[in-house]
Protein backbone atom coordinates (compact mmCIF):
# COMPACT_ATOMS: atom_id res chain seq x y z
CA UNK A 1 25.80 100.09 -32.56
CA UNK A 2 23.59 102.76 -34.12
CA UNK A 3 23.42 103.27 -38.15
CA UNK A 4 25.16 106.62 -39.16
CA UNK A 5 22.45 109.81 -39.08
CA UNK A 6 23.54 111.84 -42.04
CA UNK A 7 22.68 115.79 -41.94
CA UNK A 8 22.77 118.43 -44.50
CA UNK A 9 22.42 122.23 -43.90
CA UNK A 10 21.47 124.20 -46.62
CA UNK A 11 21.93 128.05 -46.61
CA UNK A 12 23.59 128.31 -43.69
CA UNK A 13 24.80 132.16 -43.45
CA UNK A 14 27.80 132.21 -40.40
CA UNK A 15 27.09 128.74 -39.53
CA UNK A 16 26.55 129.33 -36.18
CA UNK A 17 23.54 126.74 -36.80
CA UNK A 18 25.80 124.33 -38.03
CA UNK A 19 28.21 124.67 -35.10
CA UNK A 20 25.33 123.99 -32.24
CA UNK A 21 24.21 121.13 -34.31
CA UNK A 22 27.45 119.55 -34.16
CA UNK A 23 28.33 120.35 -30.59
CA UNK A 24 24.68 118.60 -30.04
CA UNK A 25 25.19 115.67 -31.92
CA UNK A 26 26.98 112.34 -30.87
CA UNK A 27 29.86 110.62 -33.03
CA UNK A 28 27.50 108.47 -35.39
CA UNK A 29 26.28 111.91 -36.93
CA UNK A 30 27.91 112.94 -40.35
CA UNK A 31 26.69 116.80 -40.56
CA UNK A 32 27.52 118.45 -44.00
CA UNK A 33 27.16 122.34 -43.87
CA UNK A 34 26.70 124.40 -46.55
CA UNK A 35 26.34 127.78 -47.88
CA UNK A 36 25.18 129.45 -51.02
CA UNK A 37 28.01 132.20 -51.11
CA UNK A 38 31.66 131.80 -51.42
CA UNK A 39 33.43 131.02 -48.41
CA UNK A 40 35.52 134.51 -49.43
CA UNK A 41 32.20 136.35 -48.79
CA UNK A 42 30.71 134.37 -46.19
CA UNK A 43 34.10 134.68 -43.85
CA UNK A 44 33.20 138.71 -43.91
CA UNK A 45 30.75 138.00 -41.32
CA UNK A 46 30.93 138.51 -37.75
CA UNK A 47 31.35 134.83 -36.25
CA UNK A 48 31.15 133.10 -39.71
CA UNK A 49 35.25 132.42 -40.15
CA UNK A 50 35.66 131.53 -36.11
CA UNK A 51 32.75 129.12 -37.10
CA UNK A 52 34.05 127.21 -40.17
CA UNK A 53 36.87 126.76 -38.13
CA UNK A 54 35.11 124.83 -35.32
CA UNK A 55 33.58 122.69 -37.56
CA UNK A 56 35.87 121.56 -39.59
CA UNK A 57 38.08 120.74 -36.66
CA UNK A 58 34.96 118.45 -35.85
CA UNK A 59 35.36 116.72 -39.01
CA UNK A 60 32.35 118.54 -40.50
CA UNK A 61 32.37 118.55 -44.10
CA UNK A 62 32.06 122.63 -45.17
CA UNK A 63 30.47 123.51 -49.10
CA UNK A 64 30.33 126.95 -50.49
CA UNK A 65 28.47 128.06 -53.59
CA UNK A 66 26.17 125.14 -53.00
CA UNK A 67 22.43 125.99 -54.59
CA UNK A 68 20.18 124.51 -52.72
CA UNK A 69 17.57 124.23 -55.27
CA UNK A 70 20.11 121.53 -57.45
CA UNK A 71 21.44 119.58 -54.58
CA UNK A 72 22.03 116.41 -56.66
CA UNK A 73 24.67 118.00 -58.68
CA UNK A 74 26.79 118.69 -55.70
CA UNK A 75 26.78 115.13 -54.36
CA UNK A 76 27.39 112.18 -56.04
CA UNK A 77 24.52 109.04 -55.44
CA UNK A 78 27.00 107.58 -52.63
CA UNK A 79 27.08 109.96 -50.92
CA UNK A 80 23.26 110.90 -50.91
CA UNK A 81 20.64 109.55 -48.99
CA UNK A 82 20.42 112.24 -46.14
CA UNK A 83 18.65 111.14 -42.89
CA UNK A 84 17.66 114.93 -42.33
CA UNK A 85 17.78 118.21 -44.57
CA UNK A 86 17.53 121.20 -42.69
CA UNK A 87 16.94 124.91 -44.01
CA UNK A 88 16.46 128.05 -41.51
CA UNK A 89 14.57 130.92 -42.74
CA UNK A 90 14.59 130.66 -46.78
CA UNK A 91 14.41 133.89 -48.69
CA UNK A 92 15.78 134.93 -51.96
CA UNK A 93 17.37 138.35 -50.73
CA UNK A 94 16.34 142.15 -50.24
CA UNK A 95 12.76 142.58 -50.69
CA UNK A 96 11.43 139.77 -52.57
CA UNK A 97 8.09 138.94 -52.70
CA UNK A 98 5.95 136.00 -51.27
CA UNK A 99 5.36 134.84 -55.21
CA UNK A 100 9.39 134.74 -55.41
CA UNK A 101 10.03 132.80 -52.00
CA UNK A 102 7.26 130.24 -52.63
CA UNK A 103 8.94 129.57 -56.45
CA UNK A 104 12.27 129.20 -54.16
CA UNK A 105 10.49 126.43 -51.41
CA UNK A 106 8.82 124.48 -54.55
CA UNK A 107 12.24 124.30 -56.37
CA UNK A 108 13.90 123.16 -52.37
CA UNK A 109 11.59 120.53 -51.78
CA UNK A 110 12.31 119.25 -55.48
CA UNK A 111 15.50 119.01 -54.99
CA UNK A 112 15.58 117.18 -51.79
CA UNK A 113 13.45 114.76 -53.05
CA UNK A 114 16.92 113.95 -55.24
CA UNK A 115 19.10 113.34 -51.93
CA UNK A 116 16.98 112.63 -49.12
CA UNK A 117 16.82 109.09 -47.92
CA UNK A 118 13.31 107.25 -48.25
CA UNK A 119 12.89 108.08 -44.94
CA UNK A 120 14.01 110.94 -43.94
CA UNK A 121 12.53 114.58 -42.89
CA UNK A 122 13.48 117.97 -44.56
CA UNK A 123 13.34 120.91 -41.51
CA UNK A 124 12.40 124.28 -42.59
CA UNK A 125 11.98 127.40 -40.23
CA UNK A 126 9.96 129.96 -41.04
CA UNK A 127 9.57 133.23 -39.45
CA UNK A 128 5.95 134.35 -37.47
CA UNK A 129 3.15 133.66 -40.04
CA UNK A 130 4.84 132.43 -43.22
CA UNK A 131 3.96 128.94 -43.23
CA UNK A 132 0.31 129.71 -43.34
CA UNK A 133 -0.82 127.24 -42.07
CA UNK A 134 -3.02 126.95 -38.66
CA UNK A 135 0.20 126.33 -36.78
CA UNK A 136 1.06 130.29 -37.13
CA UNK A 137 -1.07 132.57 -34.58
CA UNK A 138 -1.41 134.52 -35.74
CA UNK A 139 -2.32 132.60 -39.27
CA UNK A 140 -2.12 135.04 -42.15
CA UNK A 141 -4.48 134.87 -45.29
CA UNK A 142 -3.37 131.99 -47.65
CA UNK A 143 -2.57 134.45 -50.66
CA UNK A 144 -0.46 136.42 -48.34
CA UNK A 145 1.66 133.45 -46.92
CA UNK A 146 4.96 131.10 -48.42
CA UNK A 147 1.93 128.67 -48.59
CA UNK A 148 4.98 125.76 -47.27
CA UNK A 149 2.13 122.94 -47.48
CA UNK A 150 1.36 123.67 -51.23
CA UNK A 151 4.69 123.52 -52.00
CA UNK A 152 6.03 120.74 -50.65
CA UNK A 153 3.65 118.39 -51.88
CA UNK A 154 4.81 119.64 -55.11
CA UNK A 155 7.97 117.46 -54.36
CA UNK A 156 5.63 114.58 -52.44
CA UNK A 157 5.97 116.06 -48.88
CA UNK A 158 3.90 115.91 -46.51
CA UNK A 159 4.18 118.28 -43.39
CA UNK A 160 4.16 115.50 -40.31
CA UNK A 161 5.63 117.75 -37.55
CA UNK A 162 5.74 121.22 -36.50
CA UNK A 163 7.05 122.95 -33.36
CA UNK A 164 8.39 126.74 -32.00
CA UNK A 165 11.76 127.33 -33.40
CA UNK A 166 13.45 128.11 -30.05
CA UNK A 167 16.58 130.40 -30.11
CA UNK A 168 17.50 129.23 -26.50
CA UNK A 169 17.28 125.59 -27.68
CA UNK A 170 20.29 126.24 -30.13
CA UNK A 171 22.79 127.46 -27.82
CA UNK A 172 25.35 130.12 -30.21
CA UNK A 173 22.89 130.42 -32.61
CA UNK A 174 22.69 134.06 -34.21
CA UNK A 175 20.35 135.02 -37.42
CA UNK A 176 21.67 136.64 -39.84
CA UNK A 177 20.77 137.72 -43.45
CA UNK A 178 18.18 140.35 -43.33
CA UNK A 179 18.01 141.51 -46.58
CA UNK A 180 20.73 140.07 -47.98
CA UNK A 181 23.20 141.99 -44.75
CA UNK A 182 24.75 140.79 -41.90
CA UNK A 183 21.89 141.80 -39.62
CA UNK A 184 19.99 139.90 -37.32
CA UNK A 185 15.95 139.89 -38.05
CA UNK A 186 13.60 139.13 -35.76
CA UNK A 187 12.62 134.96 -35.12
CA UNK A 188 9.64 135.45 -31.94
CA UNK A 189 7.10 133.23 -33.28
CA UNK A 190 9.03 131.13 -35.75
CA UNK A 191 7.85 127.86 -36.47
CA UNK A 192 10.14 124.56 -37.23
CA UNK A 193 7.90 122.56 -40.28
CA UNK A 194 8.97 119.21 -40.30
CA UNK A 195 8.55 117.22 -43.97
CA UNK A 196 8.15 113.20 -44.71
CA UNK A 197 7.88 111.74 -48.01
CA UNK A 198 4.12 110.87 -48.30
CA UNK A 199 2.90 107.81 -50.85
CA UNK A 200 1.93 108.70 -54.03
CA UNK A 201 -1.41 108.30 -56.04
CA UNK A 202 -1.44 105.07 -57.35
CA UNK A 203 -2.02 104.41 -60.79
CA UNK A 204 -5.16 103.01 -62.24
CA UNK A 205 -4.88 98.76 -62.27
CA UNK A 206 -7.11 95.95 -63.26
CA UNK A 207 -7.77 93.70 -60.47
CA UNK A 208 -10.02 90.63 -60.53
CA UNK A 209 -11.11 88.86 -57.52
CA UNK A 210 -13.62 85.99 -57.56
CA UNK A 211 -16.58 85.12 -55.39
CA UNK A 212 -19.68 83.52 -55.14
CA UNK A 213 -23.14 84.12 -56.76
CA UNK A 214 -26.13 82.05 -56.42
CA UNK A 215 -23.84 78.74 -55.85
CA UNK A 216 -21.66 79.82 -59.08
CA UNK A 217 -17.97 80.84 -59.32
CA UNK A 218 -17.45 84.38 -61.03
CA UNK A 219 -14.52 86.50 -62.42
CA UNK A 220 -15.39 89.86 -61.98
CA UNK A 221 -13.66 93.05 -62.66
CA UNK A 222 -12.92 95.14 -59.45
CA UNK A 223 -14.18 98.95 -59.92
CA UNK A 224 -11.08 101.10 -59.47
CA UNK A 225 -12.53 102.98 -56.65
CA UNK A 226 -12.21 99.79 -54.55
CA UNK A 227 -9.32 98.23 -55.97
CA UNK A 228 -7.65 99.45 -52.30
CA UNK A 229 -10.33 98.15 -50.09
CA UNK A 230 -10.56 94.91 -50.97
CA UNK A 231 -9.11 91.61 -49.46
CA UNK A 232 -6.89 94.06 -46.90
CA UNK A 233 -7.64 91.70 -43.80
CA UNK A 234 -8.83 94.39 -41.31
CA UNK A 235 -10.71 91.86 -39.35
CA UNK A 236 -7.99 89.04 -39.46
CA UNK A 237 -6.23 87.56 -35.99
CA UNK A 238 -3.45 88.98 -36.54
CA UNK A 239 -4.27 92.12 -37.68
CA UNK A 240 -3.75 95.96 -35.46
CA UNK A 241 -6.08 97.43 -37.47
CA UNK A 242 -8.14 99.48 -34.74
CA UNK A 243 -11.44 98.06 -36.27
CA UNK A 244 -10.39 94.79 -35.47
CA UNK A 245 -9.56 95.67 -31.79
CA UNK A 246 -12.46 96.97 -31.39
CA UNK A 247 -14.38 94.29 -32.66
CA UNK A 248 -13.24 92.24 -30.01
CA UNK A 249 -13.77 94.01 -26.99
CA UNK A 250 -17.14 94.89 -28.25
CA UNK A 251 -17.48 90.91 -28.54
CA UNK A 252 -16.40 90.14 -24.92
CA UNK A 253 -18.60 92.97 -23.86
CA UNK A 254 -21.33 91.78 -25.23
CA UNK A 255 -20.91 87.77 -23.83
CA UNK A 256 -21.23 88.61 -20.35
CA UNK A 257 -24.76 89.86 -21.04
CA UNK A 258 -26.06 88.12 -23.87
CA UNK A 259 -25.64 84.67 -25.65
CA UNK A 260 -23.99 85.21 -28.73
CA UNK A 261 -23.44 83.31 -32.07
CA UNK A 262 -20.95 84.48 -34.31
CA UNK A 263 -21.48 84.35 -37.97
CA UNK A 264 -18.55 82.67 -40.02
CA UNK A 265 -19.21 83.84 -42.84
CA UNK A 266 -20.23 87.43 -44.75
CA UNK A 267 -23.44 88.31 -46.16
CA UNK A 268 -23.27 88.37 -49.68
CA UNK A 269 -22.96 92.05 -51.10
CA UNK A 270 -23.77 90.77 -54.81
CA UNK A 271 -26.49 89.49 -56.64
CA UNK A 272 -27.43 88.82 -60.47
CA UNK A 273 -28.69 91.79 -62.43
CA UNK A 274 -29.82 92.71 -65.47
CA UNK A 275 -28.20 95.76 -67.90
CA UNK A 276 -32.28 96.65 -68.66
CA UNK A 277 -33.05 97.27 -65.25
CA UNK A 278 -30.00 99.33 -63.71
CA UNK A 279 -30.77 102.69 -62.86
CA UNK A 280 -28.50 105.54 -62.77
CA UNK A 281 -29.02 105.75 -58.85
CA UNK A 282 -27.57 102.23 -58.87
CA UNK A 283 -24.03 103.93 -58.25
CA UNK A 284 -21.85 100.73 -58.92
CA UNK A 285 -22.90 97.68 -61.22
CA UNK A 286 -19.72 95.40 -62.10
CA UNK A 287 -19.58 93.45 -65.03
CA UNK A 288 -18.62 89.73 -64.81
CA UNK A 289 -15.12 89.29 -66.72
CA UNK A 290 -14.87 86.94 -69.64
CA UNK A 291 -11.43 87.86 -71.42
CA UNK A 292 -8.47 85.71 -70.64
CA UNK A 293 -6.95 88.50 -70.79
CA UNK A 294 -8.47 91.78 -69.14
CA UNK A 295 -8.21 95.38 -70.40
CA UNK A 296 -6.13 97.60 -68.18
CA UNK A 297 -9.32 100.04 -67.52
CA UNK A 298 -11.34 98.91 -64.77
CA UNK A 299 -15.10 98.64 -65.62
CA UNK A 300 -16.75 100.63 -63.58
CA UNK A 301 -20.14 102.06 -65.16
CA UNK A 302 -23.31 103.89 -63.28
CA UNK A 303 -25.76 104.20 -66.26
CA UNK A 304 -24.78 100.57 -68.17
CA UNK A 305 -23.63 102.87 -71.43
CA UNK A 306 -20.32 101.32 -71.91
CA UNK A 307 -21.05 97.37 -70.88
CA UNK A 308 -20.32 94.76 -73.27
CA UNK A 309 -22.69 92.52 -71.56
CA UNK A 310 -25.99 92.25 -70.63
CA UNK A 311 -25.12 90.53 -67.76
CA UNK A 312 -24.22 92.21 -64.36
CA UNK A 313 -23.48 92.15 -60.99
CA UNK A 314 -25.23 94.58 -58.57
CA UNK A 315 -25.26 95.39 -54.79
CA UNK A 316 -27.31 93.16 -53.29
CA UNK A 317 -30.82 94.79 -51.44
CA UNK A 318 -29.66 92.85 -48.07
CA UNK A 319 -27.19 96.01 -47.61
CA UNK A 320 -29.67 98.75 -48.14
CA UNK A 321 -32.51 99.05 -45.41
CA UNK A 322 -35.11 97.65 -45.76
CA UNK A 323 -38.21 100.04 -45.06
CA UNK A 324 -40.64 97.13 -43.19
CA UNK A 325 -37.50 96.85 -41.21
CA UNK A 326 -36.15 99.84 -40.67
CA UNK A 327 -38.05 101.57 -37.49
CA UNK A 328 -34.91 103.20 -36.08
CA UNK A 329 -36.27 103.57 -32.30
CA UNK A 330 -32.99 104.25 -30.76
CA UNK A 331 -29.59 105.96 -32.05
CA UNK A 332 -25.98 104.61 -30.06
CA UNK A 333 -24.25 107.43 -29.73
CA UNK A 334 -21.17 107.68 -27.45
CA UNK A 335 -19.35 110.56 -26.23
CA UNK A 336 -15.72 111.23 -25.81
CA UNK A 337 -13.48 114.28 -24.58
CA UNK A 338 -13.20 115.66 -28.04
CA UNK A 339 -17.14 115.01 -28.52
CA UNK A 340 -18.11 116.17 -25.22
CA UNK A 341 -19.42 119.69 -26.95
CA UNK A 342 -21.94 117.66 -28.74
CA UNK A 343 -25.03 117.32 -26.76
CA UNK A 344 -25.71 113.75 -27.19
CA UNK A 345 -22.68 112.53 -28.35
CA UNK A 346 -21.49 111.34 -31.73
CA UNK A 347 -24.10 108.44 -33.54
CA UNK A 348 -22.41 105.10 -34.33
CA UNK A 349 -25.27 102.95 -35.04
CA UNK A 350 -28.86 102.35 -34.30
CA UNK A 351 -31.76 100.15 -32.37
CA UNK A 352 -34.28 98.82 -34.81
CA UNK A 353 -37.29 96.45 -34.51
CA UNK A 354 -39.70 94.86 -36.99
CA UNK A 355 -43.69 95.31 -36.51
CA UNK A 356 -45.14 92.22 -34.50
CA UNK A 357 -45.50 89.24 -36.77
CA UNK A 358 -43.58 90.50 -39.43
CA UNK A 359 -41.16 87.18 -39.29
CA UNK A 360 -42.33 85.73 -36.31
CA UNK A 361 -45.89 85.29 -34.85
CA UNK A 362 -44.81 84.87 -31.26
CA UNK A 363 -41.28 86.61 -30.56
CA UNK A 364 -40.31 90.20 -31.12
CA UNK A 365 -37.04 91.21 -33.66
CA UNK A 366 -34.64 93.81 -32.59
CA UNK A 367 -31.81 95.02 -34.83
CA UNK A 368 -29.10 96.62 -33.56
CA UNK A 369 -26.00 97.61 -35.66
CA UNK A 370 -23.12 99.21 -34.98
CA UNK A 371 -20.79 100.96 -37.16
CA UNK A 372 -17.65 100.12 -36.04
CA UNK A 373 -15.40 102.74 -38.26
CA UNK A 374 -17.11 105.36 -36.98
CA UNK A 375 -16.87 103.51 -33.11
CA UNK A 376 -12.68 103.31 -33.95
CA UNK A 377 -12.94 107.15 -35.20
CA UNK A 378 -14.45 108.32 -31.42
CA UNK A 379 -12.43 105.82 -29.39
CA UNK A 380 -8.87 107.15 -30.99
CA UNK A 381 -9.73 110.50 -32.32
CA UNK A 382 -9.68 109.87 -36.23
CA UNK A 383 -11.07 112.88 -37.64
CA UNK A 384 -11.10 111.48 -41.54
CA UNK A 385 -12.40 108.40 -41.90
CA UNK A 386 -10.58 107.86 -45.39
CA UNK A 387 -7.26 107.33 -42.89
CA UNK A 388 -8.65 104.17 -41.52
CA UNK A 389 -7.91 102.71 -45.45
CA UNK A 390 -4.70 104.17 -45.85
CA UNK A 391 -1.59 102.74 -46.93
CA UNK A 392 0.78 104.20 -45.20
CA UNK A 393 2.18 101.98 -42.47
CA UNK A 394 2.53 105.25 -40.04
CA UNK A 395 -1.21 104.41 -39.31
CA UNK A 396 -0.86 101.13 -38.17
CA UNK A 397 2.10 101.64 -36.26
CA UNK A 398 0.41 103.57 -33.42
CA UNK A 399 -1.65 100.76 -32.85
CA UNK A 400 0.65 97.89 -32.78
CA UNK A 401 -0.29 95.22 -30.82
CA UNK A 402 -3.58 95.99 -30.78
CA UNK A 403 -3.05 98.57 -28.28
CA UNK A 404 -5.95 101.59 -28.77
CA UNK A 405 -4.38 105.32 -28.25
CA UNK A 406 -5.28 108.71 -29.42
CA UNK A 407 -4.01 108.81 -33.22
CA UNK A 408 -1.34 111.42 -34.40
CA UNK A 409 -1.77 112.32 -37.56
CA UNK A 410 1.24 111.91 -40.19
CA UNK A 411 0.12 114.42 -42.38
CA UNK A 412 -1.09 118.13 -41.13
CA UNK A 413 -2.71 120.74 -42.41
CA UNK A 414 -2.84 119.26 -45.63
CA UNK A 415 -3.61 121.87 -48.80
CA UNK A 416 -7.32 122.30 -50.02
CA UNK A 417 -7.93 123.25 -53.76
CA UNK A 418 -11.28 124.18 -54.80
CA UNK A 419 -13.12 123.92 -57.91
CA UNK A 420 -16.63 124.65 -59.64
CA UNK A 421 -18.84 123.18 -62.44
CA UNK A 422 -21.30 124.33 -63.64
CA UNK A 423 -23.86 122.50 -66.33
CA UNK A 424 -27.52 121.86 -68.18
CA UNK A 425 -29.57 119.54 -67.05
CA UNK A 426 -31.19 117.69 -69.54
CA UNK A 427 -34.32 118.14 -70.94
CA UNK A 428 -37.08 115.91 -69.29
CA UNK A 429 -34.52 114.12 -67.46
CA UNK A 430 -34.02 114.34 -63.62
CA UNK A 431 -30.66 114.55 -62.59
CA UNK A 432 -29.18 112.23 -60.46
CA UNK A 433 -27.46 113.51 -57.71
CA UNK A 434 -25.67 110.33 -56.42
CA UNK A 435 -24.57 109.54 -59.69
CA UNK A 436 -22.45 113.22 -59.80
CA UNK A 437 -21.12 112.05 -56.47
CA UNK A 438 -19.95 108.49 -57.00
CA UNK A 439 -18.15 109.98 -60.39
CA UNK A 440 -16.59 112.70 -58.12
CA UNK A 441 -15.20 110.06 -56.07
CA UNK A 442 -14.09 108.35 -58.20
CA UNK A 443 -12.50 110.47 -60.65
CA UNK A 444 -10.71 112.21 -57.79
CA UNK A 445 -9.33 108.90 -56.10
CA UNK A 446 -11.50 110.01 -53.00
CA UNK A 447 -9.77 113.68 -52.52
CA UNK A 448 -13.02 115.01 -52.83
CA UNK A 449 -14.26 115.92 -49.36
CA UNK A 450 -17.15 118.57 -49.80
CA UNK A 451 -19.88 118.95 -52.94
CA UNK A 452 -22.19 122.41 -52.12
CA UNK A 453 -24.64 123.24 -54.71
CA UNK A 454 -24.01 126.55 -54.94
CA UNK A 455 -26.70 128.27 -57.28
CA UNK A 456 -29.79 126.74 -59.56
CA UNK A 457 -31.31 128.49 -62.44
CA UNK A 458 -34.11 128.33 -64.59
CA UNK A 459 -33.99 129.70 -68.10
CA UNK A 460 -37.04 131.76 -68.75
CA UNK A 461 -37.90 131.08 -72.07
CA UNK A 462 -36.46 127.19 -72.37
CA UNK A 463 -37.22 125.90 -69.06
CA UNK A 464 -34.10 124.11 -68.91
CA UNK A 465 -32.32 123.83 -65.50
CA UNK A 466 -28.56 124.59 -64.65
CA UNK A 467 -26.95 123.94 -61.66
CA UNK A 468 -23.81 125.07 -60.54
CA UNK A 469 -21.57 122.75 -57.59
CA UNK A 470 -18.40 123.25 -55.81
CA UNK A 471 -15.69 120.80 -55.11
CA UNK A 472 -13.18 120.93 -52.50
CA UNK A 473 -10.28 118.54 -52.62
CA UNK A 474 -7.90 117.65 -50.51
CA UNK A 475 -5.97 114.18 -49.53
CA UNK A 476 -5.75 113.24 -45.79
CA UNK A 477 -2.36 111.13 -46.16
CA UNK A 478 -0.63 111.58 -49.23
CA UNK A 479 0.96 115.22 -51.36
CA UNK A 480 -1.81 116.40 -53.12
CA UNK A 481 -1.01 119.32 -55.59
CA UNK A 482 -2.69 122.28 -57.68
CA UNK A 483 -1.82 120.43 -61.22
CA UNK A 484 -3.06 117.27 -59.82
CA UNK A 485 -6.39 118.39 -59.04
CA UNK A 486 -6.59 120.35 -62.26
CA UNK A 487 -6.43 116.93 -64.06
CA UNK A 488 -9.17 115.74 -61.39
CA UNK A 489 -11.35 118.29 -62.40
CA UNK A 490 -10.93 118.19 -66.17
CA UNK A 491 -11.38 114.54 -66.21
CA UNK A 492 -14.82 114.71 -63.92
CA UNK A 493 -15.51 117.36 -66.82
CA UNK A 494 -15.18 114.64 -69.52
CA UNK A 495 -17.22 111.67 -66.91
CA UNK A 496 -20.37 114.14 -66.35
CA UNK A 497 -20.89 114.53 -70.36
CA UNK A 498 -20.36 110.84 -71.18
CA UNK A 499 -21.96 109.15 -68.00
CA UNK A 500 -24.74 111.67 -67.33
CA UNK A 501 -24.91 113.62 -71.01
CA UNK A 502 -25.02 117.05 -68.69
CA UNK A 503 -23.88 120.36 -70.95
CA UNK A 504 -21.33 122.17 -69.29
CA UNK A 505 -21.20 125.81 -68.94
């Protein structure tokens, strides 16, 4: 026997909605129909009183004066927890403005985050162009649309669905409400946006992890920016991570041409450093930990200013090429349907050898890696590859039992912000460029997906150097918002005067 689906319309005019719904729907679905006018007014309209009357012969329960932006004080917490909320074209009445309707989706999605099970999906219909998003053809100019996206991540929604809203698939159906009357309005092109709950940020954690360096046991301090990355088993036999599949065809593959060895163990990504000889361009050195107790603010430190150690632990060279090594004489690129454009393909690794007699006097040394990410990205048509180290169980769920498909994204169309900064360089010091990059990621919990220099300068009489960048943020799985990335960019404000002493503009 099925669990009970629980429905709730919201701003139904003459219910006709509500009455195909129900005459759609099988006996383990509780629908509860409401309306924000009185059922006095409401039963004016044509169809709305023959309506009511259906429905509540169905056992539908029927609310009037019901504002749909304060949900939870209509219903108590038992009777919460809605499978699905649905709302068909929103508008506050007459000739209000796309400022007005937008303040009325943000308060909406707010308000079903109050009722709606952990689970569940919020519908909203919008007429031809609306949304704008991509979805709408045609798609109107951001300013000039409800900008739905924007504000449903407000709430921590995510827009996983959308599809026509078909009048012929609702058989009775009949809009009504143009401004504020009981006239129909026109619904050609109208789009159904369907809402999940998306995870939120997480918050900042100390994490310590141990390993071992040069036959020694250390506690170090995880930096934040890979608090998520570590020890998450990608590779493990019992794991559906796409990477992993892949792996292992690649491995079979490869034995029925060439004798293999497979390494048990990792290369060791660390090695012991020295505070005097980090350089800024050394984007991550991690100090060991010593406290019983560790502070709650992950150390994480690209010039060495705030270490209470001399000590440190760096990237070891063995994962940065090595120039004697490094004669790239082939790139493996593959090509897919959705890469077929591209004249030779997309690159996912390379075909390296060393000079004769570099390690061996007698027998030649090819390298050949592979990146496997990127491999995973072109098999099943991952577009960001910051999805491959998401949370959200929706990823791994296409691929369960190791089974490689095209991946659906959970999250579409997400909402870009963007932002500029613009600063002094220095005098007589050279700025470093990856160091302004690894403090963008990390300040913005990797929402950062484009840095453009957009303008340099060169004050006439000082000589001193300003350069001016622009971020653009935006999350590829979870509800990222305007205020949010404010904070973001204050905060990277702060880093780039204490990590790099730049003077902002």
């Amino acid at each position: 026997m099925r669990p009970t689906r629980r429905l709730l319309l919201v701003g139904e005019g003459n219910f006709s909605f509500s009455a195909s719904l129900c005459d759609a729907s099988d006996h383990e679905t509780r629908i509860t129909a409401t309306c924000y006018e009185s059922e006095e007014s409401v039963s004016r309209q044509a169809l709305a009183k023959t309506n009511i009357q259906h429905l509540r012969g169905k056992g539908v329960e029927v609310c009037f004066c019901v504002d749909c932006t304060k949900l939870k004080d209509y219903f108590l917490p038992a009777k919460r927890n809605f499978d699905c909320i649905y709302f068909n074209f929103p508008h506050c009445g007459r000739k209000a403005g796309v400022t007005k309707n937008r303040e009325l989706l943000m308060k909406f999605f707010c308000s079903c985050a109050d009722v709606l099970a952990e689970k569940g999906e919020v519908h909203v219909a919008l007429c031809k162009g609306q949304g704008g998003t991509p979805a709408d053809q045609p798609m109107r100019e951001w300013h000039n649309s409800w900008q739905v996206v924007a504000m449903a991540a407000g709430a921590g929604f995510i827009l996983s669905d959308v599809h026509p809203f078909n009048v012929e698939d609702v058989h009775g159906y009949k809009c009504t409400g143009y401004r504020s009357q009981d006239k129909s309005f026109s619904v050609e092109g109208a789009l159904n946006h369907i809402f999940t709950r998306g995870l939120p940020f997480p918050h900042p954690r100390s994490v310590i992890c141990q390993t071992e360096l040069e036959g020694k046991r250390v506690s170090l301090q995880v930096p934040e920016i890979f608090v998520d990355k570590i020890n998450r088993g990608f590779l493990d036999t019992n794991s559906d991570h796409p990477v992993r599949t892949i792996h292992e065809k690649l491995i079979i593959q490869l034995c029925q041409t060439f004798l293999l060895q497979r390494v048990d163990h990792s290369l060791s990504l660390l090695h012991q450093g020295h505070l005097s000889a980090v350089s800024q361009s050394n984007a991550f050195c991690i100090i060991p930990n010593t406290e019983q107790n560790p502070s709650s603010e992950p150390i994480v430190n690209s010039t060495g200013e705030e270490a209470k150690s001399s000590e440190t632990i760096e990237l070891n060279d063995s994962v940065r090429p090595d120039p004697q090594l490094d004669k790239t004489q082939y790139f493996i690129c593959v090509k897919t349907e959705t890469s077929a454009s591209k004249a030779n393909g997309s690159c996912i690794g390379a075909i390296s050898a060393a000079p004769c007699g570099l390690i061996n006097s007698e027998l030649g040394i090819v390298f050949a890696s592979v990146n496997l990410d990127l491999l995973a990205m072109q098999i099943c048509g991952i577009s960001d590859w910051r999805m491959l180290w998401t949370l959200d169980k929706r990823f791994l769920n296409q691929f369960i039992g190791g089974e490689l498909r095209p991946f659906k994204s959970f999250s579409l169309h997400p909402p870009s912000y963007v932002h500029d900064v613009s600063f002094w360089i220095p005098e007589w010091e050279q700025f470093d460029e990856v160091a302004f990059h690894t403090i963008a990621r990390c300040v913005s919990q990797e929402t950062v997906v484009s840095i453009q220099l957009l303008d340099s300068f060169q004050h006439p009489q000082t000589g001193q150097t300003s350069l001016c960048y622009r971020l653009t943020f935006q999350s590829c799985d979870k509800a990222l918002t305007r205020q949010q990335v404010a904070e973001m960019q204050m905060q990277f404000r702060k880093e780039l005067q204490q990590c790099l002493h730049l003077t902002l503009r």
